[in-house]
Protein backbone atom coordinates (compact mmCIF):
# COMPACT_ATOMS: atom_id res chain seq x y z
CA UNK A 1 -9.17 -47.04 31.19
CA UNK A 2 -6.12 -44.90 32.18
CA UNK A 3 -6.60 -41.14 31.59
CA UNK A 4 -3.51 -38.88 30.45
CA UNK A 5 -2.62 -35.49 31.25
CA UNK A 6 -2.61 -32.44 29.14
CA UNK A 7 -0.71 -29.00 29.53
CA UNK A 8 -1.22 -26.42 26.65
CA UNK A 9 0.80 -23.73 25.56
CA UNK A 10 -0.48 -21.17 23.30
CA UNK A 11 -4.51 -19.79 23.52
CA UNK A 12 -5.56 -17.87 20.87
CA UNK A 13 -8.17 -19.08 18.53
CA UNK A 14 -6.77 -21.96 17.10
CA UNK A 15 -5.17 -23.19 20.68
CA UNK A 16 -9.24 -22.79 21.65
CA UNK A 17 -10.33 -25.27 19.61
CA UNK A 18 -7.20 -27.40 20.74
CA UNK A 19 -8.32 -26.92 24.55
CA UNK A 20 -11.72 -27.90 23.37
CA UNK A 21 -11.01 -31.07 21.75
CA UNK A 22 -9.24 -32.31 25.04
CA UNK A 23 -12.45 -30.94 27.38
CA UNK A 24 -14.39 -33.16 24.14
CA UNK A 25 -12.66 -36.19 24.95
CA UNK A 26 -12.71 -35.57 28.28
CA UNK A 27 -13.20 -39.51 29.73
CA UNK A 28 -9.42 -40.03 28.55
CA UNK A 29 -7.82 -36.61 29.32
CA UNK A 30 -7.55 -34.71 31.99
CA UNK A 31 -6.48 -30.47 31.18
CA UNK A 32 -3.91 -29.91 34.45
CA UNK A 33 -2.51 -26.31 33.27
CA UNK A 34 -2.47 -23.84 30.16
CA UNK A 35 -0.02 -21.02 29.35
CA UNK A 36 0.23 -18.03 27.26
CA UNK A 37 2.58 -15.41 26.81
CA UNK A 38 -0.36 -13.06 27.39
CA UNK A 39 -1.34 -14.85 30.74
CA UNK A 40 -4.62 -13.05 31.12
CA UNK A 41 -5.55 -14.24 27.37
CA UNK A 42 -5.16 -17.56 29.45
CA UNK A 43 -6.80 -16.89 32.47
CA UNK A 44 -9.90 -15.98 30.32
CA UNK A 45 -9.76 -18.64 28.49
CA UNK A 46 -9.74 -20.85 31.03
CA UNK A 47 -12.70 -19.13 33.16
CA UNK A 48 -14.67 -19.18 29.96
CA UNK A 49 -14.58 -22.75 29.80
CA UNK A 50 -15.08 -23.25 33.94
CA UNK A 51 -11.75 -24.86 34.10
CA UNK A 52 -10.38 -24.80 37.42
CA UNK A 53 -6.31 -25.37 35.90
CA UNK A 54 -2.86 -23.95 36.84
CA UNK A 55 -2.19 -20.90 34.58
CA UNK A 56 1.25 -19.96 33.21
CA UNK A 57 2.65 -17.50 30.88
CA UNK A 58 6.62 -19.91 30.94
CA UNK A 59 5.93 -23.40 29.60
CA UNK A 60 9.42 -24.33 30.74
CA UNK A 61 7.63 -23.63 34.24
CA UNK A 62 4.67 -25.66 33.21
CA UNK A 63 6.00 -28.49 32.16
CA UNK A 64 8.29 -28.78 35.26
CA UNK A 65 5.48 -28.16 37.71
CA UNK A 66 3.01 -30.31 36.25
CA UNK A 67 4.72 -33.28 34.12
CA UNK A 68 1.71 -33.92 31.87
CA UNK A 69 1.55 -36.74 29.69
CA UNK A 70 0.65 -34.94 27.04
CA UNK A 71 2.09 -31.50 25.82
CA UNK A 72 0.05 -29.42 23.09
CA UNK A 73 1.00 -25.87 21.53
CA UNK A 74 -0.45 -23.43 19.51
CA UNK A 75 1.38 -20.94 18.56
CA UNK A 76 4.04 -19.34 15.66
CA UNK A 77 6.22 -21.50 13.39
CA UNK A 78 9.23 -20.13 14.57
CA UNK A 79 9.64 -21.27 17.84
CA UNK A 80 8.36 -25.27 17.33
CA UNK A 81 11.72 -26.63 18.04
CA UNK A 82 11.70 -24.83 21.23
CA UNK A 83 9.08 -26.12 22.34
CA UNK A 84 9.82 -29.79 21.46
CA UNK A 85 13.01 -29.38 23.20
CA UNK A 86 11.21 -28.42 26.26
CA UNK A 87 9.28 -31.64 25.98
CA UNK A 88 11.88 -33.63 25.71
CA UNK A 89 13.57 -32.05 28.78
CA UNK A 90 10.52 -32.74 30.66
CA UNK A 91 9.87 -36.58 29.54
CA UNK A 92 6.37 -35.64 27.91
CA UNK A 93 4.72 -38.88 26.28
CA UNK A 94 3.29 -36.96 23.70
CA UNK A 95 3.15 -33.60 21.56
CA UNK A 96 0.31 -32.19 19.74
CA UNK A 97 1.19 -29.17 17.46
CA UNK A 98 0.25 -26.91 14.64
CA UNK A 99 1.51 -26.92 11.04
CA UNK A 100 3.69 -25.92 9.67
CA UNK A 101 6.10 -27.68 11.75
CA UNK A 102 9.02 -25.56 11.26
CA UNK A 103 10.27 -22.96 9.29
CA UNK A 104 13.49 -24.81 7.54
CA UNK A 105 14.27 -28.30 7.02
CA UNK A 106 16.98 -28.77 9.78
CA UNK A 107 14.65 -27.23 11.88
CA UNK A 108 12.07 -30.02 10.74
CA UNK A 109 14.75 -33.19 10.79
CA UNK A 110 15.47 -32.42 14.18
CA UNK A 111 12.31 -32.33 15.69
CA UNK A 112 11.25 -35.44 14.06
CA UNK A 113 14.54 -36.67 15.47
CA UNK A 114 14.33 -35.42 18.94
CA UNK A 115 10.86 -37.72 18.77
CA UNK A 116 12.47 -40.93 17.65
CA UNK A 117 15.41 -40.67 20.05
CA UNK A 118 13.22 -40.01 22.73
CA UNK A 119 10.19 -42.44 22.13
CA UNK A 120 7.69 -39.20 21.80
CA UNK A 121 4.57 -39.61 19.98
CA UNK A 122 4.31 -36.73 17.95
CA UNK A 123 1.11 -35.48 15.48
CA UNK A 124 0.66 -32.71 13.70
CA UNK A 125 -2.61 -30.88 12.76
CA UNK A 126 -3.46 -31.79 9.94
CA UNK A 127 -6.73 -32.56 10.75
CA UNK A 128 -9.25 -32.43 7.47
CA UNK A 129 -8.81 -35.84 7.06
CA UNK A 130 -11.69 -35.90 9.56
CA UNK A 131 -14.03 -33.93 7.32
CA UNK A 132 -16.85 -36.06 6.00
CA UNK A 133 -16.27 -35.15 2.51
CA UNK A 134 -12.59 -36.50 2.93
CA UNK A 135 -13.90 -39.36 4.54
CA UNK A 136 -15.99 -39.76 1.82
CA UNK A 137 -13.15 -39.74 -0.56
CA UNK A 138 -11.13 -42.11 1.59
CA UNK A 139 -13.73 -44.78 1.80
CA UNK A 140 -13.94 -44.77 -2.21
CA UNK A 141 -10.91 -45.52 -2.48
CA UNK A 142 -10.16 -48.39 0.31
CA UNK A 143 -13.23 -49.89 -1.63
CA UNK A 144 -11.28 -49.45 -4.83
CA UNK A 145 -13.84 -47.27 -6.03
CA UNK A 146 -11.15 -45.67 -8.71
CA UNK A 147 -9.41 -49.15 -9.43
CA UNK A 148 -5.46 -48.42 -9.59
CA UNK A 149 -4.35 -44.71 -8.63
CA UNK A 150 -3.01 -43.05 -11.36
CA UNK A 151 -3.02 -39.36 -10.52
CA UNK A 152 -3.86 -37.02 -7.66
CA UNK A 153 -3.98 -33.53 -7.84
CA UNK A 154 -4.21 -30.98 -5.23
CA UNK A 155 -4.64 -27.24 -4.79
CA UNK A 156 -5.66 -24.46 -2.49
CA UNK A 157 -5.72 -20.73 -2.73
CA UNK A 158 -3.96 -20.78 0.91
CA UNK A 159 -0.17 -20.58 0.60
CA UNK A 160 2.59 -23.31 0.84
CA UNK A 161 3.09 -23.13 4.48
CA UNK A 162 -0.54 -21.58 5.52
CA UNK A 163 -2.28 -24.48 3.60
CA UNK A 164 0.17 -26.10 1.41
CA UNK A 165 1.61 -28.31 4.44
CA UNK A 166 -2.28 -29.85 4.67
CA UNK A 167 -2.53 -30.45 0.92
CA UNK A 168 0.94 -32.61 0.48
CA UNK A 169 -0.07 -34.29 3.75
CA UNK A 170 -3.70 -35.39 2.16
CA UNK A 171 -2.25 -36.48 -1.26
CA UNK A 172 0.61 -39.15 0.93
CA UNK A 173 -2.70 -39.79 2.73
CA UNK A 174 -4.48 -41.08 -0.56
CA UNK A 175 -1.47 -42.26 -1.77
CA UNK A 176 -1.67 -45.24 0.75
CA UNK A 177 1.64 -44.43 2.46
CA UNK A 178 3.74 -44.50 -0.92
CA UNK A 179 7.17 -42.57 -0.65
CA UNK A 180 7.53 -39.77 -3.25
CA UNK A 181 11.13 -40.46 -4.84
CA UNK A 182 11.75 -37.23 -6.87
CA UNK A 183 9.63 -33.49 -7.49
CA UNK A 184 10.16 -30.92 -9.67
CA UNK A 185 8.57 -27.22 -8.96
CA UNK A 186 8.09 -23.52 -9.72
CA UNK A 187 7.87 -20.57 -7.54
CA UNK A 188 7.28 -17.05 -7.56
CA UNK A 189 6.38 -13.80 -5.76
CA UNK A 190 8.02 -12.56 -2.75
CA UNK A 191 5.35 -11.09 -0.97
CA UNK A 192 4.65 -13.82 0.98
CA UNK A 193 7.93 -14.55 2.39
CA UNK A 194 7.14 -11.80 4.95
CA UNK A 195 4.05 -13.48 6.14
CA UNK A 196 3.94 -15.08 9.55
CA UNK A 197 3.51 -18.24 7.60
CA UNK A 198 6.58 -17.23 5.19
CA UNK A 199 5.54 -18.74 1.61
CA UNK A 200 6.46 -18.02 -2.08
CA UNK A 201 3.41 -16.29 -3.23
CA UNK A 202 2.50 -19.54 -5.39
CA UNK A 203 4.15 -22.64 -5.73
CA UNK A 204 3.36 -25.63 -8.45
CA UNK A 205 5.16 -29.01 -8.80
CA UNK A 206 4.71 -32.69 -9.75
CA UNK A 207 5.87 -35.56 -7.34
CA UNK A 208 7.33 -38.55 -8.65
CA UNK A 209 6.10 -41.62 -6.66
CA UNK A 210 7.78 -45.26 -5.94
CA UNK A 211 5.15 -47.05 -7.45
CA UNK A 212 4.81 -44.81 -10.76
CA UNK A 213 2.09 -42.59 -9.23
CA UNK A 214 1.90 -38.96 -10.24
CA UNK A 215 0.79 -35.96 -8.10
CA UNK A 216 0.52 -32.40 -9.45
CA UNK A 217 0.35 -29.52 -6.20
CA UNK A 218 -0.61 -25.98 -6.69
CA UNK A 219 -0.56 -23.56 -3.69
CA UNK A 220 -1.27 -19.87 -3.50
CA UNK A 221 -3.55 -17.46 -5.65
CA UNK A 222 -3.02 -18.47 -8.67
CA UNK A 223 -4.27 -21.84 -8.11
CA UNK A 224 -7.86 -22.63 -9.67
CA UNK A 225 -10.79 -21.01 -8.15
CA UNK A 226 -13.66 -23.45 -7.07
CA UNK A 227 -15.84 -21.14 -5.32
CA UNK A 228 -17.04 -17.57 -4.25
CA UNK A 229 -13.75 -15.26 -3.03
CA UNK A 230 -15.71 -15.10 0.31
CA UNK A 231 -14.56 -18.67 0.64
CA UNK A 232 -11.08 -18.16 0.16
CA UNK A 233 -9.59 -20.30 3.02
CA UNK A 234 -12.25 -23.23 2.06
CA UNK A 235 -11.27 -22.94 -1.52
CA UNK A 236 -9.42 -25.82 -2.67
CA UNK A 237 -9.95 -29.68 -4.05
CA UNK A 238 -8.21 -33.21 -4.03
CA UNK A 239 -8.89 -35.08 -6.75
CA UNK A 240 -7.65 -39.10 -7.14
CA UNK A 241 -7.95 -40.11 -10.78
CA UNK A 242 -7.88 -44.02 -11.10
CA UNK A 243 -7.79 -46.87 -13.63
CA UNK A 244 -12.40 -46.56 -13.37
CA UNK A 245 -12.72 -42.76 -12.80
CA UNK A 246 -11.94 -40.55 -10.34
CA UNK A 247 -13.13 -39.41 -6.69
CA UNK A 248 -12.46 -35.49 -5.59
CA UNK A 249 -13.44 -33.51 -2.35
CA UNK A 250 -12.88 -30.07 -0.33
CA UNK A 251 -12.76 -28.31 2.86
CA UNK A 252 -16.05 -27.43 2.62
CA UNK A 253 -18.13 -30.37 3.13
CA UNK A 254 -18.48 -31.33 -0.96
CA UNK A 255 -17.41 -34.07 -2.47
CA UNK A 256 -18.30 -35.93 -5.95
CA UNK A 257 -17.41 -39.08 -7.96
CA UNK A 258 -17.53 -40.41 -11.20
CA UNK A 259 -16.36 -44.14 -11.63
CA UNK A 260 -17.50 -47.99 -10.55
CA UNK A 261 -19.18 -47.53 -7.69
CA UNK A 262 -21.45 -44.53 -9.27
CA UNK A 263 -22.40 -46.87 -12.01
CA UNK A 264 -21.95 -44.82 -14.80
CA UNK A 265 -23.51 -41.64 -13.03
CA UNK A 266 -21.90 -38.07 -11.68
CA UNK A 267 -22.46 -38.02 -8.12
CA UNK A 268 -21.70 -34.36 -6.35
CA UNK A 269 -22.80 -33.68 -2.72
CA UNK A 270 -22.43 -30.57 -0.48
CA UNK A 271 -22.36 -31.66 2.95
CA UNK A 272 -21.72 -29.55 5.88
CA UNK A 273 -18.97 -26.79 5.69
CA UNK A 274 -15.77 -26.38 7.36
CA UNK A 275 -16.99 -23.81 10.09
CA UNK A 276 -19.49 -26.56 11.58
CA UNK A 277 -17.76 -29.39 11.33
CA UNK A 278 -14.15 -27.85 12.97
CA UNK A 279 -14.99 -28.77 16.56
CA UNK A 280 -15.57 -31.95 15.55
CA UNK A 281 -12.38 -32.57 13.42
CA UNK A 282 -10.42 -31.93 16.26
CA UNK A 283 -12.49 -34.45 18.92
CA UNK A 284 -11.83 -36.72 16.17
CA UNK A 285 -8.16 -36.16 15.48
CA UNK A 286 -7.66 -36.10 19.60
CA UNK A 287 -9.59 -39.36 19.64
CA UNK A 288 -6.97 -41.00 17.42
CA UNK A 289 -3.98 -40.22 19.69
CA UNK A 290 -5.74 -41.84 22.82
CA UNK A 291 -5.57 -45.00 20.23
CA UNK A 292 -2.34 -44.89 20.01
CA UNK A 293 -1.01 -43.67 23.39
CA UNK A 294 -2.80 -47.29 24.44
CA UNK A 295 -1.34 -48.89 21.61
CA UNK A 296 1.87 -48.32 19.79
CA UNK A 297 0.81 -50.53 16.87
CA UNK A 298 -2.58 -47.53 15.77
CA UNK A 299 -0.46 -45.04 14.65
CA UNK A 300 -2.09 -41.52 14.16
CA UNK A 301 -2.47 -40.82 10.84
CA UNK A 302 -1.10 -37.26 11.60
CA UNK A 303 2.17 -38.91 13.23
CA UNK A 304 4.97 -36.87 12.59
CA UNK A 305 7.37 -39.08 10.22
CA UNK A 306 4.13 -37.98 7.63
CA UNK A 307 4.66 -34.74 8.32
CA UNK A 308 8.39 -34.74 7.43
CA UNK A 309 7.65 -36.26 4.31
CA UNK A 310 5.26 -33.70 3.17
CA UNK A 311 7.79 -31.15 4.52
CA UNK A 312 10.56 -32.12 2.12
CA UNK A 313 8.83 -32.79 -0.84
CA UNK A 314 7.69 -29.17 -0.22
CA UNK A 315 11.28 -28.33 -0.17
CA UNK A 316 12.01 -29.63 -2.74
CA UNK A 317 9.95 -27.93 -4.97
CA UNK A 318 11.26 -24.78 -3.67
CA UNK A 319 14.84 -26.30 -4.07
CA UNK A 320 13.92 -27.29 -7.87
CA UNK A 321 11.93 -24.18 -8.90
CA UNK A 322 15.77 -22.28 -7.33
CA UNK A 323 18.13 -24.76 -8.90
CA UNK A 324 15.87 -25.67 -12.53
CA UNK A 325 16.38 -29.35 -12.19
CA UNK A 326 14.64 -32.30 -10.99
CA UNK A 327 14.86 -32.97 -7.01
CA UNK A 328 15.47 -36.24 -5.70
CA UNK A 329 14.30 -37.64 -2.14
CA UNK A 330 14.85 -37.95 0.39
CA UNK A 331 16.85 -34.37 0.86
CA UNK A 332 19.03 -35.40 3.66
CA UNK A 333 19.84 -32.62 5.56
CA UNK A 334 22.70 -29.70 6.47
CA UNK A 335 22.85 -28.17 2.97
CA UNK A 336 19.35 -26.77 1.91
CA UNK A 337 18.61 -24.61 4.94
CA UNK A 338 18.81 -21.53 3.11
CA UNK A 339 15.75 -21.68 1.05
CA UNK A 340 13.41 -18.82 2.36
CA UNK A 341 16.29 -16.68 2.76
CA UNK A 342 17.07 -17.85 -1.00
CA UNK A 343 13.74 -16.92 -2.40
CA UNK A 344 14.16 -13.58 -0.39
CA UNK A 345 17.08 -13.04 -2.52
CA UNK A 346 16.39 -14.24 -5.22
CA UNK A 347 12.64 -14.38 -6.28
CA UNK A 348 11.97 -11.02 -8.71
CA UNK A 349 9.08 -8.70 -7.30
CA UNK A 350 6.04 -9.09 -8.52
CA UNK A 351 2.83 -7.09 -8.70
CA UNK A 352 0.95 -6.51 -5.32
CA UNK A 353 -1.50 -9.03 -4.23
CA UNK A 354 -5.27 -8.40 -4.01
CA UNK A 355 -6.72 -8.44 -0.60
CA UNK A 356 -7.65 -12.40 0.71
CA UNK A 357 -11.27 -12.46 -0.51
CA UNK A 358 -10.98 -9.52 -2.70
């Protein structure tokens, strides 16, 4: 079986579990070079793991020297389309990137673009799906466990573009591919906007889907509590109500179910939490790209034309919570890139936010 190349950009923690997943899969991928800005950050990386790889702090450089087949980065959402550009300078097969995947929606369109045009397979990290409580959830409903999807609601106390981006992505993901047609939202708070991972301190909306679906999304801290404030960044549940009861799940390993296939009983099990099974998530989610590098036809389930959907319905509950009306989709694009800068300007202070955890 043919093995593919990988050159990494970025190596701080979550670029180590990246680097990791390819060394997990390591009888289909071969790590050539890795690069930071902080180059000794790299080299230590690197030596920690034994790797004997070319070490960069320029990925233009990199990519250039070592024409892998596969580019992944780590690192800020502002410079994503960058970095995608570089790839597509340098013919990469493949890209493999954090979330969120920009930081407007022209920024987002023409990455998604630049991967079309140029026949790049793109995925984004949104990786839970590989949890075994989401699995869990999954497999109830592929054995139409629920009957007919009615509702699905999601929330987390992580904000829209620290967590939010991984909560729109899992409800199209139990949606069974369904295309949201309209949203409507609410925002507020400001203090978030500053935030590496700029964000309206909490955001709430309903999407409209094709088939008369409904999903109800709320990100940030006022979202509902599910557990201890210790657990803040595990804190958070999808729920699928059907037609014969309803299936839910979280980052943490749980999951429970009420409907046909309980007969009649509440099932709720806590299986292993987020900080043992990440390594694995990752092997798993890297696993599913070597699938479809050999054939076009498995599409990763993280692919990036996902990822753009979740990104403007996101939008456009920004957009609607702005405007006060009802948001239809799909956006298009060149005239709603102003929507951080918008809720800079126009979202009223509000009172200070309480310490994550506190």
């Amino acid at each position: 079986m043919k093995k593919y190349t990988v050159a990494q950009a970025g190596c701080g923690r979550r670029g180590e579990v990246h680097l990791d997943s390819w060394l997990g899969n390591s009888d289909r991928f071969t790590v050539k070079a890795v690069c930071d800005i902080d180059v000794e950050k790299a080299r230590r990386v690197a030596a920690a793991r034994s790797l004997e790889v070319a070490v960069y702090e320029d990925a233009d450089r990199m990519l250039a020297e070592v024409k892998p087949d596969v580019f992944c980065f780590s690192t800020l959402p502002h410079v994503r389309l960058s970095l995608v550009e570089l790839a597509v300078k340098h013919k990469v097969r493949a890209l493999v990137f954090e979330k969120p995947m920009a930081t407007s929606l022209s920024e987002a369109y023409r990455i998604t673009e630049l991967c079309r045009q140029h026949g790049i397979l793109a995925v984004v990290s949104h990786q839970q799906k590989y949890l075994t409580s989401f699995a869990q959830l999954k497999a109830v409903l592929d054995a139409g466990g629920v009957g007919d999807i009615r509702r699905i609601e999601a929330s987390c106390q992580g904000w829209l573009s620290a967590q939010g981006t991984h909560f729109v992505d899992y409800i199209l993901w139990a949606a069974g591919g369904r295309r949201a047609k309209w949203v409507v939202g609410h925002v507020h708070g400001r203090e978030l906007l500053s935030d590496d991972h700029p964000s309206p301190n909490y955001a709430l909306g309903q999407i409209g889907f094709e088939n008369g679906v409904r999903a109800l999304i709320q990100l940030g801290r006022l979202s509902p509590a599910h557990m201890p404030k210790e657990n803040f960044w595990a804190d958070n549940r999808l729920t699928v109500h059907g037609t014969h009861g309803y299936v839910w799940c979280d980052s943490d390993g749980r999951w429970g179910a009420f409907n046909r296939l309980t007969k009649g009983e509440l099932v709720q099990v806590q299986g292993e939490p987020w900080a043992i099974q990440e390594p694995r998530l990752q092997i798993l989610f890297v696993r599913d790209l070597v699938h479809w590098l050999d054939d076009p036809a498995r599409v990763h389930p993280c692919n990036i034309d996902v990822t753009y959907q979740g990104y403007e319905i996101l939008e456009g509950i920004c957009l609607s919570a702005l405007d006060h009306r009802r948001v239809d989709l799909p956006l298009g694009t060149g005239r709603h890139d102003d929507v951080l800068e918008r809720m800079r300007r126009e979202l009223p202070e509000c009172p200070p936010l309480p310490p994550v955890g506190g």
